[in-house]
Protein backbone atom coordinates (compact mmCIF):
# COMPACT_ATOMS: atom_id res chain seq x y z
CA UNK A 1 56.50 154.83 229.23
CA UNK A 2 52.91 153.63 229.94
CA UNK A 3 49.78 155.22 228.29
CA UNK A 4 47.50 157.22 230.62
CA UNK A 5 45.00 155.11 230.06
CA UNK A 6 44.31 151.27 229.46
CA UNK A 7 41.38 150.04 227.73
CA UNK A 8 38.74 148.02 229.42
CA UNK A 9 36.70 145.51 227.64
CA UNK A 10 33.43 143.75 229.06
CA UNK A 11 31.94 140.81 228.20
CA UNK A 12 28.75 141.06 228.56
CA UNK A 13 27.85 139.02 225.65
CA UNK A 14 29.86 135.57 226.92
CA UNK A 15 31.64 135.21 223.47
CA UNK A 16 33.93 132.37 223.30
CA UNK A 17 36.93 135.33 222.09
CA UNK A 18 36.94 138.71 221.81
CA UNK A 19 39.39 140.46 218.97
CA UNK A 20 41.30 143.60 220.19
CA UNK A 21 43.97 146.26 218.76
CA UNK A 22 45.89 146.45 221.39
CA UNK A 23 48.15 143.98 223.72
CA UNK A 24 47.69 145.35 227.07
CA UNK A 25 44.26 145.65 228.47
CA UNK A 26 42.16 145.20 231.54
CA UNK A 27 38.63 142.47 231.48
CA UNK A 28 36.23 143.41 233.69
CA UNK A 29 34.16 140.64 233.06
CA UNK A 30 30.60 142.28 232.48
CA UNK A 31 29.68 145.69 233.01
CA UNK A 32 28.59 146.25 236.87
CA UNK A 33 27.15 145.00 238.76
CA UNK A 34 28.28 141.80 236.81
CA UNK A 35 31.89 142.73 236.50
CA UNK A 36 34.64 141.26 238.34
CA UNK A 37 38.34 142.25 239.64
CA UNK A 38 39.11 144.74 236.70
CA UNK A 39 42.63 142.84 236.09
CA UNK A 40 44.93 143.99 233.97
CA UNK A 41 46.41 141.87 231.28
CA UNK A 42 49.62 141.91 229.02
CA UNK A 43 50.24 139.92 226.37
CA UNK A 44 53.81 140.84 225.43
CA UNK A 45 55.03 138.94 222.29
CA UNK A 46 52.06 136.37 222.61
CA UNK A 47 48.94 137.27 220.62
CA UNK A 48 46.11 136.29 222.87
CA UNK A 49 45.51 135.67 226.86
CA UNK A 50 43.18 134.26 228.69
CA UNK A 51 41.53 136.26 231.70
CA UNK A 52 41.84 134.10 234.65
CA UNK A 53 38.42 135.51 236.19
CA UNK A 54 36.52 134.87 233.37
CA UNK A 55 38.09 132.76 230.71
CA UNK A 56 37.72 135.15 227.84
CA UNK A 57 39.97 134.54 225.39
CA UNK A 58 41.51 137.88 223.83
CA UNK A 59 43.08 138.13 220.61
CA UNK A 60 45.53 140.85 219.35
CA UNK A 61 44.51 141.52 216.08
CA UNK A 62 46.32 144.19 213.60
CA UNK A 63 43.97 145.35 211.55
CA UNK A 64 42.10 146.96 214.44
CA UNK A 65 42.79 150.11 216.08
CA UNK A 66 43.11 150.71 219.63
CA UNK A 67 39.84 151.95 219.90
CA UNK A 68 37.75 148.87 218.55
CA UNK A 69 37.10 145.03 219.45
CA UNK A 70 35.16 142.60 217.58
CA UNK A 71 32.59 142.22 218.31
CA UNK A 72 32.77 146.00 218.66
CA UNK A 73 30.39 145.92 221.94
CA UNK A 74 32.83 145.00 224.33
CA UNK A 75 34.81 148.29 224.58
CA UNK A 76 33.77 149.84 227.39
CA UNK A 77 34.60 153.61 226.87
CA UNK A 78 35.48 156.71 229.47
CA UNK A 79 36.82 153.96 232.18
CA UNK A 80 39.23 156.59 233.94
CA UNK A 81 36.82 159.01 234.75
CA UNK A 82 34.30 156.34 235.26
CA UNK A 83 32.28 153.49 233.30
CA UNK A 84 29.98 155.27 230.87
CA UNK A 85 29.22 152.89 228.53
């Protein structure tokens, strides 16, 4: 069963790759009005993918909980009941 909620990560600071906890996520390129399509993104067994808006590269990486990126920044946080970050 899916989660209620899947993170969204912005990048509003153009890095190159941003390091996540968790394999299924949604870009939305920059925070509005910069943002793009929020598209959702599943990495299965792989441990990165490439948004095909923006070409950040995301990185599943262990050691970080579902709640963090690196750089930390680019979590956008209370997505479902609006952006509030």
């Amino acid at each position: 069963m899916a989660k209620s909620a899947t993170p969204h990560f912005a990048n509003d600071l153009g890095a190159e790759k941003i390091f996540v906890g968790v394999r299924e996520l949604q870009c939305m390129g920059a925070r509005a009005p910069f943002d793009h399509p929020h598209v959702f993104l599943d990495m299965g067994a792989d441990s990165q993918i490439l948004c095909p808006y923006c070409s950040t590269l995301f990185v599943h990486d262990p050691r970080l909980t579902e709640g963090e990126s690196d750089p930390r920044d680019c979590l956008v946080s209370g997505v479902a009941g609006g952006v509030t970050a």
